[in-house]
Protein backbone atom coordinates (compact mmCIF):
# COMPACT_ATOMS: atom_id res chain seq x y z
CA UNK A 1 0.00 0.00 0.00
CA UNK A 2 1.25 2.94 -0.55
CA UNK A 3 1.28 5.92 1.60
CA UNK A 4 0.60 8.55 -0.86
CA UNK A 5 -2.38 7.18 -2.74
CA UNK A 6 -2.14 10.00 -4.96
CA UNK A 7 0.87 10.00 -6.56
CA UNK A 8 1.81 7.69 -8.98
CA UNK A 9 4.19 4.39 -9.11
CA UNK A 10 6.23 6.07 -11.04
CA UNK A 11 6.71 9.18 -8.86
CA UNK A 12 9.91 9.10 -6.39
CA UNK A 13 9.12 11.89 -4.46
CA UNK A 14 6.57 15.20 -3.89
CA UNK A 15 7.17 18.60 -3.19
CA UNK A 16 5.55 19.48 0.20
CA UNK A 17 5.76 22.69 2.49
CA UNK A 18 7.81 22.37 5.41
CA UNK A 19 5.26 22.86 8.23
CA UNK A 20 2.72 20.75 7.32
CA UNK A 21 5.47 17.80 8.36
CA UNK A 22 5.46 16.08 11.53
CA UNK A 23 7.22 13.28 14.18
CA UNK A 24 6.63 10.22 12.17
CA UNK A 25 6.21 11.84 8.37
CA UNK A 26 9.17 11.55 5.65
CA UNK A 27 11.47 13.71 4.14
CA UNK A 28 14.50 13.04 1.74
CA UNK A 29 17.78 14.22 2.92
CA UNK A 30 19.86 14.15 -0.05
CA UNK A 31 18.74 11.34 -2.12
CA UNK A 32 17.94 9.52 1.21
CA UNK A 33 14.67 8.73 2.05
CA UNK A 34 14.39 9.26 5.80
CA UNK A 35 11.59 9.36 9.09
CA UNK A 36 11.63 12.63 11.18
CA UNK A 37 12.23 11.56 14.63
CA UNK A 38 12.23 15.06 16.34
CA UNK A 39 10.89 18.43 15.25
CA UNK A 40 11.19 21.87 16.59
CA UNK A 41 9.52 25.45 15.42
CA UNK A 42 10.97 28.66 15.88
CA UNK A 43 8.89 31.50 15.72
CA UNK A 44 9.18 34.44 13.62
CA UNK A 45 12.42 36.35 13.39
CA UNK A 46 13.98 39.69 12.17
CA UNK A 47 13.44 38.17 8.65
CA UNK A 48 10.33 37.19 8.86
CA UNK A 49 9.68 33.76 8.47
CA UNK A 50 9.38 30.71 10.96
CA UNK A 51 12.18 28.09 10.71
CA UNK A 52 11.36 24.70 11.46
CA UNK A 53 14.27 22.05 12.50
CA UNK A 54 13.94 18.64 11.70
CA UNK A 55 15.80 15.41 12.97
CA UNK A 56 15.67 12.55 10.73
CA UNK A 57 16.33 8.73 10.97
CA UNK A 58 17.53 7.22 7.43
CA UNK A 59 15.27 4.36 6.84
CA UNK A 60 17.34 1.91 5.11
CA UNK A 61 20.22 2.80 7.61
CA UNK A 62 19.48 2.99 11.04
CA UNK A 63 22.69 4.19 11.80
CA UNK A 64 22.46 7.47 9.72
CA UNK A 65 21.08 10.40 11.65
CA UNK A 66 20.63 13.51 9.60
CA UNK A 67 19.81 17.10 11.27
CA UNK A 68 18.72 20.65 9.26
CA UNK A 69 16.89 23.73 9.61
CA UNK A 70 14.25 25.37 6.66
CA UNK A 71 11.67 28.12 6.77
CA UNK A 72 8.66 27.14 7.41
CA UNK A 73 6.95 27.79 3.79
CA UNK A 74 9.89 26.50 2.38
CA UNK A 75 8.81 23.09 -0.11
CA UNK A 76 10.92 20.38 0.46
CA UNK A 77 10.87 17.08 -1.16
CA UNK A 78 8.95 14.12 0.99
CA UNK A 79 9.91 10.46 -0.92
CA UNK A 80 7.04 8.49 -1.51
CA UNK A 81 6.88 5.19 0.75
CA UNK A 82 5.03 1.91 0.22
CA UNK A 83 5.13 -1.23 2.40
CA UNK A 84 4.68 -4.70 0.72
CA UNK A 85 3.38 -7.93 1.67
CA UNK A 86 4.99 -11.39 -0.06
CA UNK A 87 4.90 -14.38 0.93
CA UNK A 88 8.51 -16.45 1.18
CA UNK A 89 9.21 -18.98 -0.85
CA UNK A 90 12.34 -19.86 -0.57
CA UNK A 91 15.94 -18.58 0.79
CA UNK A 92 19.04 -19.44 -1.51
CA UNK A 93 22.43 -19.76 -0.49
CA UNK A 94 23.56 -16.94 -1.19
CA UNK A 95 20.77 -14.95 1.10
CA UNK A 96 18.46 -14.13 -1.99
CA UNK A 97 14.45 -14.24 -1.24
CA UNK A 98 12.06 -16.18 -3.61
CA UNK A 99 8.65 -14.03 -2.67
CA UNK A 100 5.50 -14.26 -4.08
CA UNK A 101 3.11 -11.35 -4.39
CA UNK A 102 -0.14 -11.28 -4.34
CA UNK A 103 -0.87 -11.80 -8.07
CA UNK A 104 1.06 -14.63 -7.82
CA UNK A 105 4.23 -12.50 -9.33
CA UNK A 106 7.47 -14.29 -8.22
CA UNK A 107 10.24 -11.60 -7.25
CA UNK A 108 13.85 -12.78 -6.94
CA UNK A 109 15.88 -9.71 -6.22
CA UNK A 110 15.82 -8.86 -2.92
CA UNK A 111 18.26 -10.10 0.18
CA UNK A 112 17.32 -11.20 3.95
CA UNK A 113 17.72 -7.69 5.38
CA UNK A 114 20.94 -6.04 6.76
CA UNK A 115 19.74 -6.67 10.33
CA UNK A 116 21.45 -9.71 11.58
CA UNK A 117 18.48 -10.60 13.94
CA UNK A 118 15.81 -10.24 11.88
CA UNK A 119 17.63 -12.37 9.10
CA UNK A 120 18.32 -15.20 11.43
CA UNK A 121 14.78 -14.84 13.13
CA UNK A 122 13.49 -15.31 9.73
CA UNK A 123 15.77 -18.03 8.32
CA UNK A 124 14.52 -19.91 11.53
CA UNK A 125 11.25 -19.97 10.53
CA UNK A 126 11.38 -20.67 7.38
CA UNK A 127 14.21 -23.88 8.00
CA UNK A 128 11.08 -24.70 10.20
CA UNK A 129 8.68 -24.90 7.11
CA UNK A 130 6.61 -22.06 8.64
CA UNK A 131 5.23 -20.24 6.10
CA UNK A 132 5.61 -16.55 6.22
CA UNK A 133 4.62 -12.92 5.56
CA UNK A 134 7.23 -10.87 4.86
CA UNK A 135 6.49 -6.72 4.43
CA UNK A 136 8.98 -5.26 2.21
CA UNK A 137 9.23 -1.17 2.78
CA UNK A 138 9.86 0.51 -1.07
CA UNK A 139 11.25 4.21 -1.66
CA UNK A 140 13.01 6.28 -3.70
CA UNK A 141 14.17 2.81 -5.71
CA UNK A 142 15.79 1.01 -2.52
CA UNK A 143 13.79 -2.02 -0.93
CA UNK A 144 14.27 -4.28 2.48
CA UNK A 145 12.24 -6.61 4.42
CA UNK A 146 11.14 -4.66 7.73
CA UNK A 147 9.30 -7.30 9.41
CA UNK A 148 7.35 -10.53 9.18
CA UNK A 149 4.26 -12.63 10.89
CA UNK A 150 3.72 -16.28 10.55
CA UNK A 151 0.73 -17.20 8.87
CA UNK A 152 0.59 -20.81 10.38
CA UNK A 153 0.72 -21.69 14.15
């Protein structure tokens, strides 16, 4: 699904102002799609205009904090983000995911994600012959599995 209904598939990002942007919203720093974490107004100063201060979390690199300041009525550019269910089919040796979508559309490029526990968590499972949902989050042309659920006991 993705969480700007109104753009389309083919659209990487939209301009939005500044304020209307809040804890939880996204922003691209860069060519980086990333999640504010913390955000701050200041009010009007000798020049006029509010400036609004934004911390950001880069969301397909958890260690990457980014930090920056822009007026208020300022547009900046907010990457459009989808999240998207497949089923596992298989893991290769190599780390590569077999998924299935839900047109039955098999997809063959992605990797067990860069965090070590959820990649073992989920190789678990699946050497268990559990059969799984994985939700895949999409932006700005990068892709990685952010979570899973078990869909039998």
């Amino acid at each position: 699904m993705s969480l700007y209904n109104n753009c389309s598939e083919t659209t990487a990002s939209v301009p939005t102002q500044a304020s209307t942007l809040r804890i939880g919203g996204y922003v691209l720093v860069g060519l980086n799609p990333c999640k504010v974490v913390e955000y701050s107004s200041s009010g009007t100063g000798k020049h006029g205009k509010c400036k609004i201060h934004f911390i950001c979390q880069d969301l397909f690199s958890t260690k990457k904090r980014h930090e920056f300041a822009v007026s208020s009525t300022k547009n900046i550019e907010v990457p459009v983000v989808e999240v998207v269910d497949y089923q596992l089919i298989n893991i290769d040796e190599e780390g590569y995911l077999s998924l299935l979508d839900k047109k039955g559309v098999l997809y063959t490029s992605l990797a067990l994600p860069g965090n070590k526990d959820l990649s073992q968590t989920i190789t678990n499972y699946f050497n268990l012959d559990k059969t799984l949902q994985l939700s895949v989050l999409k932006s700005m042309g990068m892709e990685e599995v952010i979570q899973f659920k078990v869909l039998d006991g």
